[in-house]
PDB file of N, CA and C in Angstrom:
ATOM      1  N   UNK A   1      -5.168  17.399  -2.649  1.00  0.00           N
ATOM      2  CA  UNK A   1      -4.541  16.241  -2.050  1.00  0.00           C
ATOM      3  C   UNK A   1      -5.382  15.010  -2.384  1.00  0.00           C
ATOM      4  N   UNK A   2      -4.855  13.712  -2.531  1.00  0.00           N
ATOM      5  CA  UNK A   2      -5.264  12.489  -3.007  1.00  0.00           C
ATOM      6  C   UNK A   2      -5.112  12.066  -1.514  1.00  0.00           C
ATOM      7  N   UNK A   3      -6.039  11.303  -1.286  1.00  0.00           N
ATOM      8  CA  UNK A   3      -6.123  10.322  -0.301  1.00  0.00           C
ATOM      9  C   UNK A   3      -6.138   8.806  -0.331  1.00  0.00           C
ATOM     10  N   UNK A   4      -5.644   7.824   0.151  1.00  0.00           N
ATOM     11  CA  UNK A   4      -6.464   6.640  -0.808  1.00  0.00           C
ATOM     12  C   UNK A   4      -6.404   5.721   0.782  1.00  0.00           C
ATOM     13  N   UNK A   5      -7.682   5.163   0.975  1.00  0.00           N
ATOM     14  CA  UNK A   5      -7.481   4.014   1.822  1.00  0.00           C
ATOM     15  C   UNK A   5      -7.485   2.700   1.342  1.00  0.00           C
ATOM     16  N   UNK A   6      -6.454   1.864   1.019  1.00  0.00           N
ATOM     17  CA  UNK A   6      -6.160   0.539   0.616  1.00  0.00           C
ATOM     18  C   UNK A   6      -6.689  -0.747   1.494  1.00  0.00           C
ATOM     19  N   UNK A   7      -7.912  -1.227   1.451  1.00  0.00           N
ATOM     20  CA  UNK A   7      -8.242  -2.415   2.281  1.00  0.00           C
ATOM     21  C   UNK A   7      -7.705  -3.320   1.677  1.00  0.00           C
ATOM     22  N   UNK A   8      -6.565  -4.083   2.331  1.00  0.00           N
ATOM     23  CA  UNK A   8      -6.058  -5.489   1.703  1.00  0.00           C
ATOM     24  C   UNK A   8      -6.737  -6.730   3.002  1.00  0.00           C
ATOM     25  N   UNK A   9      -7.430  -7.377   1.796  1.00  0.00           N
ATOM     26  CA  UNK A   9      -7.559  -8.974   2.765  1.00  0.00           C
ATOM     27  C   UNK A   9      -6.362 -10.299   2.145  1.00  0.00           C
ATOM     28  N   UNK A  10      -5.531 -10.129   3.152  1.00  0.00           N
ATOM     29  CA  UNK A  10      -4.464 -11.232   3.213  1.00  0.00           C
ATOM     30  C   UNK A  10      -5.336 -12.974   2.518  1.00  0.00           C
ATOM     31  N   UNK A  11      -4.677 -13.427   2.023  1.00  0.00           N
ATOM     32  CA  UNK A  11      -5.018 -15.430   1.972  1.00  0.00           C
ATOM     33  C   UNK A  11      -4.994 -15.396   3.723  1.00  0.00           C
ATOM     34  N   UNK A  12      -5.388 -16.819   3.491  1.00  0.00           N
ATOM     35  CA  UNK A  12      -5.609 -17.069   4.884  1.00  0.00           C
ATOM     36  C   UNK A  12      -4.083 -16.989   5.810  1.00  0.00           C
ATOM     37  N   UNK A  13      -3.678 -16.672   6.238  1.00  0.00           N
ATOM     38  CA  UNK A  13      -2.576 -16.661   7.700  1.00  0.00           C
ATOM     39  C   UNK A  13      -1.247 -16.321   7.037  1.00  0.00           C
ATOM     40  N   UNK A  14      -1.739 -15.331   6.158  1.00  0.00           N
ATOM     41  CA  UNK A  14      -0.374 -14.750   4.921  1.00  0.00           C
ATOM     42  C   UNK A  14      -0.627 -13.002   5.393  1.00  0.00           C
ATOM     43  N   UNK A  15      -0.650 -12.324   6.201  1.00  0.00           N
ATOM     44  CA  UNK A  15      -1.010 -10.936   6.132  1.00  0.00           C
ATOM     45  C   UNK A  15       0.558 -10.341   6.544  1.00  0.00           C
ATOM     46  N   UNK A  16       0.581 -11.279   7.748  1.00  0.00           N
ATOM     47  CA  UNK A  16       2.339 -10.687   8.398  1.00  0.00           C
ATOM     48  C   UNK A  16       3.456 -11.117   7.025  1.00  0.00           C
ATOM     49  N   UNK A  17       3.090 -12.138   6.529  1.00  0.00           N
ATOM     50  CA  UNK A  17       4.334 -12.656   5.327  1.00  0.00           C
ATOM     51  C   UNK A  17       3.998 -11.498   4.195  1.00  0.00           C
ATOM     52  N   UNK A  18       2.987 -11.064   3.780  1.00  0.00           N
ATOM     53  CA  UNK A  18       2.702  -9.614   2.379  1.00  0.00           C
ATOM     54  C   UNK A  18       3.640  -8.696   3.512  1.00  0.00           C
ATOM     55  N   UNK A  19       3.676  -8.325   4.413  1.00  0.00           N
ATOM     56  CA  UNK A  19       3.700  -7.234   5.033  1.00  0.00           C
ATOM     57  C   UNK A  19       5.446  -7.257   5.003  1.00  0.00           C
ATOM     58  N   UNK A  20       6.120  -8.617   5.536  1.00  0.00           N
ATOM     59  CA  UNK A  20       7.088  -9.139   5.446  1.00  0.00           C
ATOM     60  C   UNK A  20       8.020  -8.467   4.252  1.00  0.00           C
ATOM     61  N   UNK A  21       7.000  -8.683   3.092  1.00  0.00           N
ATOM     62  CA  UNK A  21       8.019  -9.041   1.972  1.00  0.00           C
ATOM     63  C   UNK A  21       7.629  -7.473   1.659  1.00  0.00           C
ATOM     64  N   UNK A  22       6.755  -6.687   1.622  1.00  0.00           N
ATOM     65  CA  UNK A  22       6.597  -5.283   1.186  1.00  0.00           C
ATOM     66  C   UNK A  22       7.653  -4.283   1.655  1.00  0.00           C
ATOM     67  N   UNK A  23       7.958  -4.704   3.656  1.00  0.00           N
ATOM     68  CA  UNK A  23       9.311  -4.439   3.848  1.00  0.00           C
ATOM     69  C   UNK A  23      10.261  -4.642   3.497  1.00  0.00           C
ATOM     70  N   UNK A  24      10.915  -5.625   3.172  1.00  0.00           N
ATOM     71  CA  UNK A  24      11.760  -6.213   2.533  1.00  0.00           C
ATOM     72  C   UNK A  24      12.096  -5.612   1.353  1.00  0.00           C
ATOM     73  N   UNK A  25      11.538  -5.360   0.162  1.00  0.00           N
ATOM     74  CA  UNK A  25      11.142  -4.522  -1.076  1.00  0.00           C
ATOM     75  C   UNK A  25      11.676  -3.407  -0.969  1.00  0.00           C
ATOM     76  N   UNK A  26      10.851  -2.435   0.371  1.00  0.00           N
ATOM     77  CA  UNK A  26      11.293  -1.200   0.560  1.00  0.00           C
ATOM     78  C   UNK A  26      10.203  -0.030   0.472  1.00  0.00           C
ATOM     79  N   UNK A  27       9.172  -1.017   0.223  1.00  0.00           N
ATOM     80  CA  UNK A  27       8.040  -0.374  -0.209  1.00  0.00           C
ATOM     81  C   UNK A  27       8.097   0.982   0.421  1.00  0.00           C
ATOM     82  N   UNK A  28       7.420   0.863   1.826  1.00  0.00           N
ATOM     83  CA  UNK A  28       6.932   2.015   2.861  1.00  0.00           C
ATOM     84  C   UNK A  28       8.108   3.072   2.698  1.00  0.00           C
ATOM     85  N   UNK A  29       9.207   2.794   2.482  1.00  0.00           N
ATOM     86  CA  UNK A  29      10.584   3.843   2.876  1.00  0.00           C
ATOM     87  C   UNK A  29      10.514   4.371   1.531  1.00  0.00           C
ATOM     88  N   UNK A  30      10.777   4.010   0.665  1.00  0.00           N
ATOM     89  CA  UNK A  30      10.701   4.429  -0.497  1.00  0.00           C
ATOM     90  C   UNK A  30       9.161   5.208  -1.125  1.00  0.00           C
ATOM     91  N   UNK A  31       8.297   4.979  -0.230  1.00  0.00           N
ATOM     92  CA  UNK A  31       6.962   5.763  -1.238  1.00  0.00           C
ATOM     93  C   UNK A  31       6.902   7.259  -0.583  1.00  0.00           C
ATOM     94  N   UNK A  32       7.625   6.719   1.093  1.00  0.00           N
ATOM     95  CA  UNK A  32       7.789   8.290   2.090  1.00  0.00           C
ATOM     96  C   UNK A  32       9.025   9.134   1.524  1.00  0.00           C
ATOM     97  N   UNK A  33       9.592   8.463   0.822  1.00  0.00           N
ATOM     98  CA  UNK A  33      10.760   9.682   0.320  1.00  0.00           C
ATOM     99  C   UNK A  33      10.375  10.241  -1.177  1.00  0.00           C
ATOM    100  N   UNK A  34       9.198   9.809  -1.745  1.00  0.00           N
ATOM    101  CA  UNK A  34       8.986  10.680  -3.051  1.00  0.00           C
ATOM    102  C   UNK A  34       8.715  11.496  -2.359  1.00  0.00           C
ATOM    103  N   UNK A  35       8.878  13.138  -3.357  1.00  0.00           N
ATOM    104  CA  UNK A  35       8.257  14.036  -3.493  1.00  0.00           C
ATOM    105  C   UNK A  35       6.746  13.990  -3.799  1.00  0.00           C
ATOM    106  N   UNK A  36       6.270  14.910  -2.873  1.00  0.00           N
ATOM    107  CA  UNK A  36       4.534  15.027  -3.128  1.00  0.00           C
ATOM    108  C   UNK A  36       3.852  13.547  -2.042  1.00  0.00           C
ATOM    109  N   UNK A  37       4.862  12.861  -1.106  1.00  0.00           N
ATOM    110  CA  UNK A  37       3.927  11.967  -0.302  1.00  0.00           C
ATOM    111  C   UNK A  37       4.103  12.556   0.714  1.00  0.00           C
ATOM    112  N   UNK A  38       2.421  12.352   1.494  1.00  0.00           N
ATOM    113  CA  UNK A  38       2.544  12.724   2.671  1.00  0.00           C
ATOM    114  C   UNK A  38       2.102  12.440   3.849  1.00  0.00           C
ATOM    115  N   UNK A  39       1.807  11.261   3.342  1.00  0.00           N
ATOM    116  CA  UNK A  39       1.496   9.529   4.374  1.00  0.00           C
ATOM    117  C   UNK A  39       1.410   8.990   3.846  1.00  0.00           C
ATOM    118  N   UNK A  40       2.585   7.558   4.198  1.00  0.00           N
ATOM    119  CA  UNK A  40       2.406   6.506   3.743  1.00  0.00           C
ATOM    120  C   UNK A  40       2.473   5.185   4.735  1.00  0.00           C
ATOM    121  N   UNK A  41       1.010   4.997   5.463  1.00  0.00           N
ATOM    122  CA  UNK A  41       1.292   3.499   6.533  1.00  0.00           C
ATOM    123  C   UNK A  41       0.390   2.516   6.621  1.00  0.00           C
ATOM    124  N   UNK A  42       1.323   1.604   6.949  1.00  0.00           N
ATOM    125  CA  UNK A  42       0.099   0.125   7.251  1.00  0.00           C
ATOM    126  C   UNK A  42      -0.335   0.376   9.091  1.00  0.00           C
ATOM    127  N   UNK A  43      -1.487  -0.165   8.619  1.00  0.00           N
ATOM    128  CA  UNK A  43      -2.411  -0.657  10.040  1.00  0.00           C
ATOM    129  C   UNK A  43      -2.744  -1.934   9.758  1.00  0.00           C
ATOM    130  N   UNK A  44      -2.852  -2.735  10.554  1.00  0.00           N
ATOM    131  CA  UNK A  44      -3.460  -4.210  10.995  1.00  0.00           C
ATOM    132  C   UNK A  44      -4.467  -4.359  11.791  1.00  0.00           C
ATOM    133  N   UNK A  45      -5.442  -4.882  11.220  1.00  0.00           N
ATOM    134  CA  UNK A  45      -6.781  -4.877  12.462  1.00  0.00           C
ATOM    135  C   UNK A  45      -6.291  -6.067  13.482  1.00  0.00           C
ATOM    136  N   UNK A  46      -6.783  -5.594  14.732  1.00  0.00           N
ATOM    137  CA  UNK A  46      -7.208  -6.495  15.760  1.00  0.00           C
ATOM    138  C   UNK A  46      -8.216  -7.419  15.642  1.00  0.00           C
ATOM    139  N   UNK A  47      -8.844  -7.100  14.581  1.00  0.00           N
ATOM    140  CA  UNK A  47     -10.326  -8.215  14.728  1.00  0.00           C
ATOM    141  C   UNK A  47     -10.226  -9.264  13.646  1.00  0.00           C
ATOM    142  N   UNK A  48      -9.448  -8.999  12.391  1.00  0.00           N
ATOM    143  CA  UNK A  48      -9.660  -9.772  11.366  1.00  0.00           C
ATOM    144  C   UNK A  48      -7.590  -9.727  10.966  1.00  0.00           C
ATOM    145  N   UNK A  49      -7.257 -11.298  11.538  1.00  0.00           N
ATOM    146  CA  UNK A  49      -6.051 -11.414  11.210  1.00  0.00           C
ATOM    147  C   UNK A  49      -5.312 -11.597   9.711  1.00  0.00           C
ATOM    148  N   UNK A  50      -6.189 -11.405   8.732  1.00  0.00           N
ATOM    149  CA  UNK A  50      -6.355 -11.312   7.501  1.00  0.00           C
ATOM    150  C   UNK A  50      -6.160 -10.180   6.960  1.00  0.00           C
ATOM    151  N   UNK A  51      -6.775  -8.699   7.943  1.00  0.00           N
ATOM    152  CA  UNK A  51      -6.600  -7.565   7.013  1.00  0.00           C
ATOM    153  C   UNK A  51      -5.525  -6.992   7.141  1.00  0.00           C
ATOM    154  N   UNK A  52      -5.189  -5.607   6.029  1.00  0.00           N
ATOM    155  CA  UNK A  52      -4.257  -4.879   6.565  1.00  0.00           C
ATOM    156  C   UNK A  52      -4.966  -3.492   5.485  1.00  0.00           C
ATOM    157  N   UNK A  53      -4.226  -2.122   6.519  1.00  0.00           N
ATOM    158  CA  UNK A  53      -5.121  -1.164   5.530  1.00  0.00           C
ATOM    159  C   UNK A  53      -3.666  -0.451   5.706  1.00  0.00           C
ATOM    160  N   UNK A  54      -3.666   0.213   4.194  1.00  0.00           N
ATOM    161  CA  UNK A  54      -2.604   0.959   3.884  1.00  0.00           C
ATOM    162  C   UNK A  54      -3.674   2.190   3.680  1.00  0.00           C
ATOM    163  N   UNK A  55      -2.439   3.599   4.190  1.00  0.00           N
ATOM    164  CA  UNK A  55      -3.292   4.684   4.238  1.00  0.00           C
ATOM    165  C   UNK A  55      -2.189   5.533   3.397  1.00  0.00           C
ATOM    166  N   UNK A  56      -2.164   6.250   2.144  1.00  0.00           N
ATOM    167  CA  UNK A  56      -1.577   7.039   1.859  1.00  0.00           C
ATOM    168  C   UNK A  56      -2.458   8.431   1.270  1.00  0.00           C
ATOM    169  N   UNK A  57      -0.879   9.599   1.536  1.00  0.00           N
ATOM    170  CA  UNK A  57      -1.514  10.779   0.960  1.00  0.00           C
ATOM    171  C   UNK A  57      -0.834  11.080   0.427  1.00  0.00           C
ATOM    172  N   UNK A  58      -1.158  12.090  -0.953  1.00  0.00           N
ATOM    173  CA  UNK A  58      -0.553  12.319  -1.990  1.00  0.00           C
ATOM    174  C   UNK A  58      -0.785  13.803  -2.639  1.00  0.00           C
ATOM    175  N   UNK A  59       0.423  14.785  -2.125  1.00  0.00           N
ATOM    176  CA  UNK A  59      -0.210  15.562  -2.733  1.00  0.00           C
ATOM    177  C   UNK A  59      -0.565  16.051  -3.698  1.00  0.00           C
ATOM    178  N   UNK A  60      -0.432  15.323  -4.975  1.00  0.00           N
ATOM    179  CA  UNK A  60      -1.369  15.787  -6.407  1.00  0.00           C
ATOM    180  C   UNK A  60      -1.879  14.462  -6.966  1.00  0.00           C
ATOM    181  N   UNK A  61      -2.514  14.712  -8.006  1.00  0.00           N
ATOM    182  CA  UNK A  61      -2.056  14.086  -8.976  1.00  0.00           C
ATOM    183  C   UNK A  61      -0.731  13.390  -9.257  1.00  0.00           C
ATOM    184  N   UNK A  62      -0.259  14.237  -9.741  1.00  0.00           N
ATOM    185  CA  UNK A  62       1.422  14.326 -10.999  1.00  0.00           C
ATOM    186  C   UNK A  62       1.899  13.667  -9.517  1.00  0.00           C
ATOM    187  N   UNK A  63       2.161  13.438  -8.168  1.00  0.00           N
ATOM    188  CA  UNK A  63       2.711  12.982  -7.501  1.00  0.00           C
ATOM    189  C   UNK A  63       2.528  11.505  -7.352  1.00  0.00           C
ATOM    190  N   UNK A  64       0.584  10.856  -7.438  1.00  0.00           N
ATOM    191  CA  UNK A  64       0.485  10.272  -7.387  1.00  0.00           C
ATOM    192  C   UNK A  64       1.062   8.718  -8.478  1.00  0.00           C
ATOM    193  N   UNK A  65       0.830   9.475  -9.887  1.00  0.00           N
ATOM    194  CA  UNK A  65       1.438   9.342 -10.780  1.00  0.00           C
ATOM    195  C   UNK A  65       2.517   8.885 -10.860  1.00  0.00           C
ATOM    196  N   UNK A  66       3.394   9.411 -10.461  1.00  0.00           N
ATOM    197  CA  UNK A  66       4.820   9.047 -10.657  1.00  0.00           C
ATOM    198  C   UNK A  66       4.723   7.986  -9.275  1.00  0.00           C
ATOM    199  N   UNK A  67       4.311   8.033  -8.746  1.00  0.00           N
ATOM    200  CA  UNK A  67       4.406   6.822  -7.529  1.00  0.00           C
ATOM    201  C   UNK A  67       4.078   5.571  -8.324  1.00  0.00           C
ATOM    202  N   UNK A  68       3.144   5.242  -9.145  1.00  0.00           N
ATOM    203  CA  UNK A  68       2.708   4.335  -9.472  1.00  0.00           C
ATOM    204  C   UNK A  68       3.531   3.479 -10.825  1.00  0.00           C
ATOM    205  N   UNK A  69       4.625   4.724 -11.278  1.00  0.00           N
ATOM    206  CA  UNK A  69       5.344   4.368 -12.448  1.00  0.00           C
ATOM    207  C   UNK A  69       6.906   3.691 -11.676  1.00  0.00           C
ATOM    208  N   UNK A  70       6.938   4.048 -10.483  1.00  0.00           N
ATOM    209  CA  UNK A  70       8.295   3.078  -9.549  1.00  0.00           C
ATOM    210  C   UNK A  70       8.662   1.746  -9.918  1.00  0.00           C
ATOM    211  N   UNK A  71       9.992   1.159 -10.000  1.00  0.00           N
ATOM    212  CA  UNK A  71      10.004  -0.386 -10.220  1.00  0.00           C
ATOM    213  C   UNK A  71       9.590  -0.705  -8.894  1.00  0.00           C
ATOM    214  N   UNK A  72       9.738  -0.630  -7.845  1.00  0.00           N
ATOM    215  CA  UNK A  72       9.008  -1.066  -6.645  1.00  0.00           C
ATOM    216  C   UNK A  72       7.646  -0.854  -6.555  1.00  0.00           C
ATOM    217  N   UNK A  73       6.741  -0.093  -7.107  1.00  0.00           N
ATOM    218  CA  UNK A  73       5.978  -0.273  -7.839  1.00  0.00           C
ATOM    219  C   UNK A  73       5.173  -1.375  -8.104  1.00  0.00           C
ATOM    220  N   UNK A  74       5.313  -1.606  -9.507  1.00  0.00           N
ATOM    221  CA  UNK A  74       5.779  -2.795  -9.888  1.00  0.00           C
ATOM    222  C   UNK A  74       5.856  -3.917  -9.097  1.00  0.00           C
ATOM    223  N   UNK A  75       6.312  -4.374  -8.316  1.00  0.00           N
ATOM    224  CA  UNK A  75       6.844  -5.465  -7.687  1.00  0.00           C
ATOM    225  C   UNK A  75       6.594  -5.587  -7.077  1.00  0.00           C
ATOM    226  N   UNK A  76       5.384  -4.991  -5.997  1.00  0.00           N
ATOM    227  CA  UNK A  76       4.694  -4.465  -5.401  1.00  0.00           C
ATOM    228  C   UNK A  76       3.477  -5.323  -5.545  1.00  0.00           C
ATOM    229  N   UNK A  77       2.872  -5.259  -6.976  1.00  0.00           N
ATOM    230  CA  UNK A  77       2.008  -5.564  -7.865  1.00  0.00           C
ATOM    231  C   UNK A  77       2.120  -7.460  -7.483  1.00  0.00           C
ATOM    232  N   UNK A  78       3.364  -7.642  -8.034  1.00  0.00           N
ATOM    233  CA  UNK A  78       3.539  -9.301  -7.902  1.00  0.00           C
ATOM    234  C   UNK A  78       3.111  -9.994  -6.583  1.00  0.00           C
ATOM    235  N   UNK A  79       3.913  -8.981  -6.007  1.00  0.00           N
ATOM    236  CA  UNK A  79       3.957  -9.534  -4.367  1.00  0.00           C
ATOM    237  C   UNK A  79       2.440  -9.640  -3.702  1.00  0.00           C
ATOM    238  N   UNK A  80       1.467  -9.008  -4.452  1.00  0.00           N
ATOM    239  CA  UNK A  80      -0.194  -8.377  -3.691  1.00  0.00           C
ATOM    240  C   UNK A  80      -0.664  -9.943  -4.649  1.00  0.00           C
ATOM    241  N   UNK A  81      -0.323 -10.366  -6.018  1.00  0.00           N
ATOM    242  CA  UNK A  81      -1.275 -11.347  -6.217  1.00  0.00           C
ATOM    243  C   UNK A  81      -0.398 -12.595  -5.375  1.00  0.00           C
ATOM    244  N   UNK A  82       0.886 -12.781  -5.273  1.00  0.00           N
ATOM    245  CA  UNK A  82       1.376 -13.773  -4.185  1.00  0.00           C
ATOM    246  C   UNK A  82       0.475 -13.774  -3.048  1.00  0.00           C
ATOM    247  N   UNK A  83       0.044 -12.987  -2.379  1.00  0.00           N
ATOM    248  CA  UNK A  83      -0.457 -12.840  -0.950  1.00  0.00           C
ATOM    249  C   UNK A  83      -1.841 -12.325  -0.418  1.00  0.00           C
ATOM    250  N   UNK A  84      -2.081 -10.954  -1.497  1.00  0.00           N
ATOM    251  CA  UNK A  84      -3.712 -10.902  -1.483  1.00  0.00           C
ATOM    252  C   UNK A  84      -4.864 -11.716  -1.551  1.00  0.00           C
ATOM    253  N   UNK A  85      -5.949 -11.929  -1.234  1.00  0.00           N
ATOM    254  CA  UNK A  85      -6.742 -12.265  -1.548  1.00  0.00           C
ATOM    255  C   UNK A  85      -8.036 -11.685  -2.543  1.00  0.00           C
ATOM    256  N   UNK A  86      -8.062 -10.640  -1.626  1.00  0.00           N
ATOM    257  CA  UNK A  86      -8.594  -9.279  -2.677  1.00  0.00           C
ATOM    258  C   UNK A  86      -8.494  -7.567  -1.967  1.00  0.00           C
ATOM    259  N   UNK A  87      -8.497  -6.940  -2.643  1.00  0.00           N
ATOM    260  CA  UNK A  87      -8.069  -5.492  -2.002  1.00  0.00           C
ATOM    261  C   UNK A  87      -9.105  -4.552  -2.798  1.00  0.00           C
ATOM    262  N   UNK A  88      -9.114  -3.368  -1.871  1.00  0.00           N
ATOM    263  CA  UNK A  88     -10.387  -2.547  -2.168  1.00  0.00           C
ATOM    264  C   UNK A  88      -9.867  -0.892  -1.533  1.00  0.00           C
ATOM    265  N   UNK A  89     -10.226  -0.466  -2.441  1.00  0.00           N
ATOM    266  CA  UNK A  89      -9.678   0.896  -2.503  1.00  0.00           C
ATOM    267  C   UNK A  89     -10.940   2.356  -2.566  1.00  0.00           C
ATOM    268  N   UNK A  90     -10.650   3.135  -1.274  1.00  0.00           N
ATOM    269  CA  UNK A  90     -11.264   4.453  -1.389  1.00  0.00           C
ATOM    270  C   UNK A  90     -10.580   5.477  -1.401  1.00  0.00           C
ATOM    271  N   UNK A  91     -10.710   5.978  -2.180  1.00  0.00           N
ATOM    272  CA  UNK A  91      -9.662   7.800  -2.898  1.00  0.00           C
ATOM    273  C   UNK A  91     -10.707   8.617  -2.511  1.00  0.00           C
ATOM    274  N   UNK A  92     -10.280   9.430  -2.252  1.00  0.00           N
ATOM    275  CA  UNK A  92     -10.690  11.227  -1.545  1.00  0.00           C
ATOM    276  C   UNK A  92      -9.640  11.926  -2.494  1.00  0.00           C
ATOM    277  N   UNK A  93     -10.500  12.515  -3.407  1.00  0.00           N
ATOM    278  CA  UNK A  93      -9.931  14.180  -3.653  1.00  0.00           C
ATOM    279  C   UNK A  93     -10.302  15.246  -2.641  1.00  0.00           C
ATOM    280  N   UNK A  94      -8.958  15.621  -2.137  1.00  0.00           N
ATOM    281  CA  UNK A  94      -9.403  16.886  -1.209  1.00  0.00           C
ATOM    282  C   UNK A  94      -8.738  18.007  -1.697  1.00  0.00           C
TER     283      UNK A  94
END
């Protein structure tokens, strides 16, 4: 199983508007209905109105893979330099 914790730091007072438009997209609904996912959610800190941490699991490889080849995907991509500031990522192979 792939793990990945996604730290996103929002621009300044843009975290609910990324989050906004990722719904909108379809992101979250669509990454929970591939095959091989087996969490896919946002959290928002209480302390820093800037962050947001996406937590997904994946069970392979070849699953993860094909997640990343999605046109939502993709667009995904656009929407993170619209609104990110910078994002930081920890993967667990388990």
């Amino acid at each position: 199983m792939i793990i990945l914790n996604v730290y996103y730091n929002a621009k300044p007072g843009k975290r609910d508007e990324f989050y906004s438009a990722v719904k909108a997209l379809g992101v979250p609904e669509d990454s929970r209905a591939e095959a091989g996912n087996i969490k896919y959610d946002y959290y928002f800190s209480d302390a820093d109105e800037n962050q947001i941490l996406l937590v997904e699991h994946w069970k392979d490889e070849e699953a993860f893979k094909f997640h990343g080849e999605q046109d939502y995907f993709r667009k995904l991509q656009e929407i993170k330099a619209e609104y990110i500031e910078e994002a930081h990522i920890d993967r667990f192979d388990v």
